[in-house]
Structure formats: C-alpha cells, structure tokens
C-alpha atoms as a PDB file:
ATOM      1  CA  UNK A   1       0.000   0.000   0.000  1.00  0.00           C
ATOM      2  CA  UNK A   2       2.699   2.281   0.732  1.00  0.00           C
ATOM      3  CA  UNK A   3       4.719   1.626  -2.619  1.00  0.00           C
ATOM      4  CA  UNK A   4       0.827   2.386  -4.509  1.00  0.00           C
ATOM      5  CA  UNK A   5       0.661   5.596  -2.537  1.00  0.00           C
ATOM      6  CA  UNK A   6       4.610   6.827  -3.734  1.00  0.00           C
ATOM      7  CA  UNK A   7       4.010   5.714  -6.923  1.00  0.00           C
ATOM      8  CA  UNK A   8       0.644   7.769  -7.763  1.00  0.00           C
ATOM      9  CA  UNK A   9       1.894  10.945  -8.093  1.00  0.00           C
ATOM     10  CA  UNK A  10       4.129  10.011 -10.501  1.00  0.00           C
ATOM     11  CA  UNK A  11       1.253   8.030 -12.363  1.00  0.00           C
ATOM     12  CA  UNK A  12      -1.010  11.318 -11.846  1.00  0.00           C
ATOM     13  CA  UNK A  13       2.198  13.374 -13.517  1.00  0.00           C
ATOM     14  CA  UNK A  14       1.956  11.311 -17.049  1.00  0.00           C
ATOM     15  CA  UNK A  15      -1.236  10.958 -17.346  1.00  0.00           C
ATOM     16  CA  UNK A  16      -2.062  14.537 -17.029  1.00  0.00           C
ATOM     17  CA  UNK A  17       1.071  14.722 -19.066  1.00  0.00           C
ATOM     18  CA  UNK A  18      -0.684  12.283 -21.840  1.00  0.00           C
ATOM     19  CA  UNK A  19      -3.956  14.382 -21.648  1.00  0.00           C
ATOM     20  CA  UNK A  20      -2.609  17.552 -22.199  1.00  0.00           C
ATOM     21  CA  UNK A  21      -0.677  16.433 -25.141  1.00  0.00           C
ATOM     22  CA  UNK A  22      -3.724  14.891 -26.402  1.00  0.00           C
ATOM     23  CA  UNK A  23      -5.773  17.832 -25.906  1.00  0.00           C
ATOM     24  CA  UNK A  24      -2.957  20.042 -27.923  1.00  0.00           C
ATOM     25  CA  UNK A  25      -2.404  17.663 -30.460  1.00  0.00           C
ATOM     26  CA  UNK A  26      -6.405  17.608 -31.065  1.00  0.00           C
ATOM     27  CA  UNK A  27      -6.794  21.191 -31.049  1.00  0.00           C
ATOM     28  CA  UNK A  28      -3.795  21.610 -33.569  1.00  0.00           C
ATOM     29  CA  UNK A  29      -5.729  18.994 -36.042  1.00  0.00           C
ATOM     30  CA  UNK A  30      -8.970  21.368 -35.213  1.00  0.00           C
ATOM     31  CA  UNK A  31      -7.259  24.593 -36.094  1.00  0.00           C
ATOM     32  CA  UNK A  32      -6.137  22.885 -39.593  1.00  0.00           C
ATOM     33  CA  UNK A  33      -9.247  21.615 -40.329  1.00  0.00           C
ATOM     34  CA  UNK A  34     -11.536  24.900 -39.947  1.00  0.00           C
ATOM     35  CA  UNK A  35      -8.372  26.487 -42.193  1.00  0.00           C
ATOM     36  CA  UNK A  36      -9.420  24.139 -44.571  1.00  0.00           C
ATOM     37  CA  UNK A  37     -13.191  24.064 -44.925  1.00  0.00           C
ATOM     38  CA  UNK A  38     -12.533  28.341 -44.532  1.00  0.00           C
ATOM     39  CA  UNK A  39     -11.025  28.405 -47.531  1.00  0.00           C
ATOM     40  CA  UNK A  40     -13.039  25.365 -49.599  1.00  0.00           C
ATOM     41  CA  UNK A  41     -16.348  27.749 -48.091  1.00  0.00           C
ATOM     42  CA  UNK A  42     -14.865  30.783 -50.543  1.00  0.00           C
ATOM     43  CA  UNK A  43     -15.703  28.810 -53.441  1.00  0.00           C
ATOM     44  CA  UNK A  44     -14.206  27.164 -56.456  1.00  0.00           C
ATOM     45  CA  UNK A  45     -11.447  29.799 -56.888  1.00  0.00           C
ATOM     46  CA  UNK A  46      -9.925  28.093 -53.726  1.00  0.00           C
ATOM     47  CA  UNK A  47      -9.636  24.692 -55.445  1.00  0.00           C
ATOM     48  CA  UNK A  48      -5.982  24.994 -56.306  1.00  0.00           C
ATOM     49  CA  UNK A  49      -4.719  25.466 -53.171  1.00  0.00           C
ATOM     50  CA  UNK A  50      -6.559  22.556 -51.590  1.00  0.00           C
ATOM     51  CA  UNK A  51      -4.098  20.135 -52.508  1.00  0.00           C
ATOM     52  CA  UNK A  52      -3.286  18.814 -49.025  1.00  0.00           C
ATOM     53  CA  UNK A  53      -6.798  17.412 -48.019  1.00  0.00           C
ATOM     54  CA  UNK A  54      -5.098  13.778 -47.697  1.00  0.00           C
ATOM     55  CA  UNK A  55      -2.137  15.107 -45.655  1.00  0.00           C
ATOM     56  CA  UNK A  56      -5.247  16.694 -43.661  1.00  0.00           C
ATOM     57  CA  UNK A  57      -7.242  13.324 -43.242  1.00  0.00           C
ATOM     58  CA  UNK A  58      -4.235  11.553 -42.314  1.00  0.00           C
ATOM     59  CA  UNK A  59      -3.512  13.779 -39.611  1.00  0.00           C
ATOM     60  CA  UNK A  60      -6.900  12.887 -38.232  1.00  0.00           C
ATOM     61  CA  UNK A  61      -6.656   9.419 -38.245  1.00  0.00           C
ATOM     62  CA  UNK A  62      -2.745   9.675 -36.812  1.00  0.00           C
ATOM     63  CA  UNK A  63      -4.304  11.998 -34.175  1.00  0.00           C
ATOM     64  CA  UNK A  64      -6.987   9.470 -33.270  1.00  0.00           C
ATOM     65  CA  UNK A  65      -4.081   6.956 -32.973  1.00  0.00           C
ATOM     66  CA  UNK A  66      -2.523   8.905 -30.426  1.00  0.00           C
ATOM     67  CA  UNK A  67      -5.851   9.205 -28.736  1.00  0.00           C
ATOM     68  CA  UNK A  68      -6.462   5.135 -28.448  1.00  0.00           C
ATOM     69  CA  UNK A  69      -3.161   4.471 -27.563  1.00  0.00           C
ATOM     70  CA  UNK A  70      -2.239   7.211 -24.669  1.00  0.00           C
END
C-alpha cells in the first residue's frame, strides 16, 4: 500500500502529461481543419490550393491513434 501511494503521483504526472498532449495535439488537427473548410467555403477559386486534403485526413486518423493508444 505504501509503494501504490509513492508511486501515484508520478502516475497522476503522465497521465495529465498524456492528456494535455492529447488535448494540444487535437486542437492543432482542429485549427487545420476549420483552415481548410474556410477556404473550400470561398468557393471554387480556392480549389488549387486545396491540394493537401489527404495530408489533412491523415492527420486525423494519426491523431486518433494517439488518442487510443495514450
């Protein structure tokens, strides 16, 4: 019992460690995404510079990686 209660405050430190960087990471992927449907929403004139919407979808599903697995 008294190894459990040393131990979780280093347990408390990564996890909140593990959430934040989950919380940044997600919030990064946000910001890119409402770039992205910003400039698809100013029409067709936009189309040419849209060329990194699979970059953008694989930094979703990397992201949700890192979600599962921390």
């Amino acid at each position: 019992m008294i190894v459990l209660s040393l131990l979780y405050p280093v347990y408390m430190t990564l996890y909140v460690c593990a959430a934040f960087f989950v919380g940044m990471v997600n919030s990064w992927i946000h910001a890119v995404m409402y770039f992205y449907y910003g400039l698809a929403a100013i029409g067709p004139s936009m189309q040419k510079y849209l060329w990194w919407k699979k970059h953008m979808t694989t930094l979703q599903l990397v992201s949700r990686l890192l979600t599962v697995l921390l």
